[in-house]
N, C-alpha and C. Protein backbone atom coordinates (compact mmCIF):
# COMPACT_ATOMS: atom_id res chain seq x y z
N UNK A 1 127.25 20.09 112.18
CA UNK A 1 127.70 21.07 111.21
C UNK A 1 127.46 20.56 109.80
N UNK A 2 127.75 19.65 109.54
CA UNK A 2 127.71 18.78 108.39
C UNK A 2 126.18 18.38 107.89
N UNK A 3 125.52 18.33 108.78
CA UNK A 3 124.16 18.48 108.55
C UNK A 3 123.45 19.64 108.14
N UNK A 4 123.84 20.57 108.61
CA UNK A 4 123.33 22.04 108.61
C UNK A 4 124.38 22.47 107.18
N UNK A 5 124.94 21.99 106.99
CA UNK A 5 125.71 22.34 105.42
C UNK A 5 124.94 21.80 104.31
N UNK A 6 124.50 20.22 104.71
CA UNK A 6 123.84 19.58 103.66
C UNK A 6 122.20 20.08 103.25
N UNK A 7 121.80 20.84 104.69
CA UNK A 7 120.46 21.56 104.85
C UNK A 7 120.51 23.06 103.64
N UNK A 8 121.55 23.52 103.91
CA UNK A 8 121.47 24.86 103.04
C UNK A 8 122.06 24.50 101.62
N UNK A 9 122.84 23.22 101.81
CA UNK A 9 122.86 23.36 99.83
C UNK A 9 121.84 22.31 99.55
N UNK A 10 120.84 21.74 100.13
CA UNK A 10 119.37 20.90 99.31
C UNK A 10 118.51 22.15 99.84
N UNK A 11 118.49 23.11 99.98
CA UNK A 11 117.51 24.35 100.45
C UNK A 11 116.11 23.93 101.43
N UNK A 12 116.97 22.88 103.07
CA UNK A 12 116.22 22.34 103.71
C UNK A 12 115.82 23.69 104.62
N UNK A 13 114.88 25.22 104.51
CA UNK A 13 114.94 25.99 105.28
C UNK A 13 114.33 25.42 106.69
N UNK A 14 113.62 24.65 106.96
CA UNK A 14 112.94 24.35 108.11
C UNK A 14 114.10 23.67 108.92
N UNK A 15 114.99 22.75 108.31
CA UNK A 15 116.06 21.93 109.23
C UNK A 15 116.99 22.95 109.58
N UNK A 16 117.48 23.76 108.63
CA UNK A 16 118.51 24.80 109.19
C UNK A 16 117.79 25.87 110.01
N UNK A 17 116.44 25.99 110.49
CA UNK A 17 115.81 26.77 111.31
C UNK A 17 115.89 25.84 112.99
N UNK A 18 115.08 24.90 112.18
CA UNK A 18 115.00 23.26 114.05
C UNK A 18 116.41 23.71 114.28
N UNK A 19 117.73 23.05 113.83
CA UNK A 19 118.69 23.05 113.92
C UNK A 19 119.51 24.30 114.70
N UNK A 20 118.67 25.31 115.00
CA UNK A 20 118.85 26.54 115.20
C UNK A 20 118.83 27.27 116.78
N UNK A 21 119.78 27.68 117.36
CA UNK A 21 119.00 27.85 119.20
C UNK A 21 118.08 28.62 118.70
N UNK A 22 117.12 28.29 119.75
CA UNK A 22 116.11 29.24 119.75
C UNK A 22 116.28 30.45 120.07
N UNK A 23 117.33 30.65 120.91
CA UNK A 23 117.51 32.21 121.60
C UNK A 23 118.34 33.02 120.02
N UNK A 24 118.62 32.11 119.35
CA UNK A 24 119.64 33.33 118.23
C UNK A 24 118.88 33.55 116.90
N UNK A 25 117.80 32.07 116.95
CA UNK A 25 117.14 32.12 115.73
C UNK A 25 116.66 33.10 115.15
N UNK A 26 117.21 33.38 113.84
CA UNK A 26 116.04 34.28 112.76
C UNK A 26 114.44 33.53 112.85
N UNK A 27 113.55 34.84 112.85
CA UNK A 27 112.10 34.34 112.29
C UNK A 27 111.92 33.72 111.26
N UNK A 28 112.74 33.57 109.97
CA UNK A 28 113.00 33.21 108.86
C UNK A 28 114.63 33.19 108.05
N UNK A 29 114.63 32.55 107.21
CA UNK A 29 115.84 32.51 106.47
C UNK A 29 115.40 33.46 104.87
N UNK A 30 116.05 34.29 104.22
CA UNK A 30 115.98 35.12 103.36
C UNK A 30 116.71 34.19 102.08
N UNK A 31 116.48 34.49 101.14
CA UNK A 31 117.16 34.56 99.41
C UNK A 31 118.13 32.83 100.20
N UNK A 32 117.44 31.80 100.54
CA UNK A 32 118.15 30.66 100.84
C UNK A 32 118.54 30.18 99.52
N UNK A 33 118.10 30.74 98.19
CA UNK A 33 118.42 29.29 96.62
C UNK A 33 119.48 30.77 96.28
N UNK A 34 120.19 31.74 97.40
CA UNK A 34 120.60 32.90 96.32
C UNK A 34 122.02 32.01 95.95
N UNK A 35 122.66 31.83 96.79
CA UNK A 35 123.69 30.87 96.92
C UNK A 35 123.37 29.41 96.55
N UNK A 36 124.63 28.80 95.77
CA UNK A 36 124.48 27.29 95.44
C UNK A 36 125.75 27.18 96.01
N UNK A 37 125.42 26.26 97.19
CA UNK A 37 126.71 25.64 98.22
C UNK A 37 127.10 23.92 97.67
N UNK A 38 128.70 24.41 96.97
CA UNK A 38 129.23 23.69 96.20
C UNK A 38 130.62 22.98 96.89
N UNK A 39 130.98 23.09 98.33
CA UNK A 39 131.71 22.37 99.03
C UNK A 39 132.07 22.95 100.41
N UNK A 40 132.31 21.51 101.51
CA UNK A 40 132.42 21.90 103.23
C UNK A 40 133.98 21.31 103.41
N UNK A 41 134.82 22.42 103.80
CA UNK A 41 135.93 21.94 104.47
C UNK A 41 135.93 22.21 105.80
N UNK A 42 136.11 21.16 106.75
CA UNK A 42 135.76 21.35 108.05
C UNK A 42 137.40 21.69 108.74
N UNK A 43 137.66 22.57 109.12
CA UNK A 43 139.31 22.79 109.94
C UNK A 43 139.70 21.96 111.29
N UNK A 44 138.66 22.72 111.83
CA UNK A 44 138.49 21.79 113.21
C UNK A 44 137.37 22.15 113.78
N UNK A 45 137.31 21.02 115.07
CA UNK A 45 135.90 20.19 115.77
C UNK A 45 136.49 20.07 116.90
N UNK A 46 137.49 20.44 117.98
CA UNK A 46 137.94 19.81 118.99
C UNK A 46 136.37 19.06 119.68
N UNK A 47 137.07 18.80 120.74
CA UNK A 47 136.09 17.73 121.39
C UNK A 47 135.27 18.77 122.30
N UNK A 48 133.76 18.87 122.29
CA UNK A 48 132.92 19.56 123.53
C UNK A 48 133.42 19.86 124.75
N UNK A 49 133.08 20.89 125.06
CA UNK A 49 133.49 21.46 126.31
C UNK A 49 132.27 21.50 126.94
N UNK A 50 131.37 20.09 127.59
CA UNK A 50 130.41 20.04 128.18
C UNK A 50 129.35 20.12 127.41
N UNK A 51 128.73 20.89 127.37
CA UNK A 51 127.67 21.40 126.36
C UNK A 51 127.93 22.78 125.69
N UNK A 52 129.08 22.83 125.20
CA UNK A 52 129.29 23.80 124.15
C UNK A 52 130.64 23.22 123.22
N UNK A 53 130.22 23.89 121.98
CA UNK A 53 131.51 23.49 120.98
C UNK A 53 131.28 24.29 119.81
N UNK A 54 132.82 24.18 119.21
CA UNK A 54 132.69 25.24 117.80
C UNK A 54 133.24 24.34 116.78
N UNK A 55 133.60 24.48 115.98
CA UNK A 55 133.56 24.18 114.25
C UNK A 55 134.34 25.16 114.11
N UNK A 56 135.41 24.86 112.88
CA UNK A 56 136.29 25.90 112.16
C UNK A 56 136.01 25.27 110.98
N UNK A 57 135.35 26.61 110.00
CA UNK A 57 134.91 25.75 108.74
C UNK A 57 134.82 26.74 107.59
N UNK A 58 135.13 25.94 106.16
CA UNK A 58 134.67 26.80 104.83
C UNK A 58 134.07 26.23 103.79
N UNK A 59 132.97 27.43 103.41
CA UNK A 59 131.97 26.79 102.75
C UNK A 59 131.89 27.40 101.48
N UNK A 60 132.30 26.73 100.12
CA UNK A 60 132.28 27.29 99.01
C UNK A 60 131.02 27.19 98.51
N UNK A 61 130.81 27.96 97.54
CA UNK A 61 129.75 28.77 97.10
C UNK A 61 129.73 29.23 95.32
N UNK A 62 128.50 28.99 95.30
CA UNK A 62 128.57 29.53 93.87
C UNK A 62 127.52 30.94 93.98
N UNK A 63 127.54 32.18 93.44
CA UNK A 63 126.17 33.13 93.05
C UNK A 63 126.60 34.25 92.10
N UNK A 64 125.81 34.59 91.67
CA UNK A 64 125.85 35.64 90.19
C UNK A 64 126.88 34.77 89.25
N UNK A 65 126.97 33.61 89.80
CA UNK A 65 127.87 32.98 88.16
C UNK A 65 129.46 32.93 88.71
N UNK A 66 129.67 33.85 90.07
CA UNK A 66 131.16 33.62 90.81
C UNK A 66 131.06 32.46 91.91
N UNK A 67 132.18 32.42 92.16
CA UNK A 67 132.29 31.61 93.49
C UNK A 67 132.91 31.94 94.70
N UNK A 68 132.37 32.01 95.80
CA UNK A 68 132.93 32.44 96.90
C UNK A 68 133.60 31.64 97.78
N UNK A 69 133.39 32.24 98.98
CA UNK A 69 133.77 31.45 99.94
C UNK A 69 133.56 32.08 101.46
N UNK A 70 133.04 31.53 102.37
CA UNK A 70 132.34 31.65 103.72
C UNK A 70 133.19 30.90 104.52
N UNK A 71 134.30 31.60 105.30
CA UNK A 71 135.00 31.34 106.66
C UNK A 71 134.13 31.36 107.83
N UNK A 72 133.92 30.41 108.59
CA UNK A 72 133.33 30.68 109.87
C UNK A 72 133.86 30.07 111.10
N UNK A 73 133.77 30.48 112.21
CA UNK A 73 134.13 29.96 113.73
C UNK A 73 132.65 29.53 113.97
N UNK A 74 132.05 28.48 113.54
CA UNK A 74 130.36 28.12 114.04
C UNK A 74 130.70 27.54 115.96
N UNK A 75 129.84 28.23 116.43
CA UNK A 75 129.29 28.08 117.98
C UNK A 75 128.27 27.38 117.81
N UNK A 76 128.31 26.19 119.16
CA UNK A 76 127.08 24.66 119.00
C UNK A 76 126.78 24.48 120.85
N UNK A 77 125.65 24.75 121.22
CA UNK A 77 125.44 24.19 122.42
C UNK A 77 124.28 23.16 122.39
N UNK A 78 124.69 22.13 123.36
CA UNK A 78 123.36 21.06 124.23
C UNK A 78 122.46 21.70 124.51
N UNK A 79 121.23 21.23 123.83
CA UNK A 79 120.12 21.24 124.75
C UNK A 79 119.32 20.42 124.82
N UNK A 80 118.89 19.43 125.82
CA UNK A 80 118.30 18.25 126.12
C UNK A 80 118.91 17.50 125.02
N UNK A 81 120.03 17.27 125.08
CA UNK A 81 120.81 16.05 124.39
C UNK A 81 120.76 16.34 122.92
N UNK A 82 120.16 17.49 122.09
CA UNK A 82 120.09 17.93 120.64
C UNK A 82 121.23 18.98 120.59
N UNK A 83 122.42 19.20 119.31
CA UNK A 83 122.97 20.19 119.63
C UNK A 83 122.39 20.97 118.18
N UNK A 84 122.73 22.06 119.14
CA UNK A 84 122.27 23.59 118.02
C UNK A 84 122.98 24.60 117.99
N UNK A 85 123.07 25.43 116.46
CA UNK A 85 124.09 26.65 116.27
C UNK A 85 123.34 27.26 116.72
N UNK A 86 124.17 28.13 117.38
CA UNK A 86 124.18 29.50 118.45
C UNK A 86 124.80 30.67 117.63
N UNK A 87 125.49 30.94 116.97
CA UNK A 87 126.06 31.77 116.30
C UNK A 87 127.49 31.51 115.60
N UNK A 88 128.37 32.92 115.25
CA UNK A 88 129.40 32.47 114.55
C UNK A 88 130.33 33.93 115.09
N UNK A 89 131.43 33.58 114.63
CA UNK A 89 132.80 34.46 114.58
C UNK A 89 133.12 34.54 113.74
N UNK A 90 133.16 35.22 112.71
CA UNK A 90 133.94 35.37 111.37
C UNK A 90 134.68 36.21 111.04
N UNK A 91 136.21 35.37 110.75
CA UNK A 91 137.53 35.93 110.74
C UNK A 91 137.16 37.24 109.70
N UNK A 92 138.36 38.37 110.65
CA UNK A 92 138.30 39.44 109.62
C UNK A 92 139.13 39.24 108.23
C-alpha cells in the first residue's frame, strides 16, 4: 500500500499499473499530476487471510489549490508470491 501511495504522489504511472491485478486493471491511468498527494494515514492492515488482504486508509491531497481527502477499504491479493490491488470499498 505504501508503495502504491509513494507511486502516485512521485507520478510513478507504470508502478501503480505493475502493481495492479491484472483482472481489475485500467488500460491506463488518467489526469495522474491532477492531484498532489500530500499525506498516507494507514488505519489498519490486519494480518492476510491467505492470499488476500485489505488496508484501511487516507490519503490527503492537494488540487485546484484545495485539499482533500480519499477514504479507502484497498483489497490486495497473492499472486505468485507478488501482492496486488484488486480494488476498493469506499465508505459512504
Amino acid at each position: 500500500m505504501r508503495a502504491r501511495y509513494s507511486a502516485y504522489a512521485k507520478g510513478r504511472a507504470a508502478f501503480i499499473l505493475e502493481s495492479w491485478s491484472p483482472r481489475t486493471r485500467p488500460a491506463r491511468l488518467d489526469a495522474l499530476d491532477a492531484q498532489k498527494w500530500i499525506g498516507l494515514t494507514v488505519h489498519s492492515a490486519p494480518p492476510p487471510r491467505g492470499d488476500r488482504g485489505e488496508v484501511r486508509f487516507s490519503a490527503r491531497y492537494l488540487a485546484g489549490g484545495e485539499e482533500g481527502r480519499l477514504d479507502e477499504h484497498g483489497l490486495f491479493e497473492r499472486q505468485a508470491g507478488r501482492w496486488f490491488y484488486v480494488g476498493a470499498v469506499r465508505p459512504s
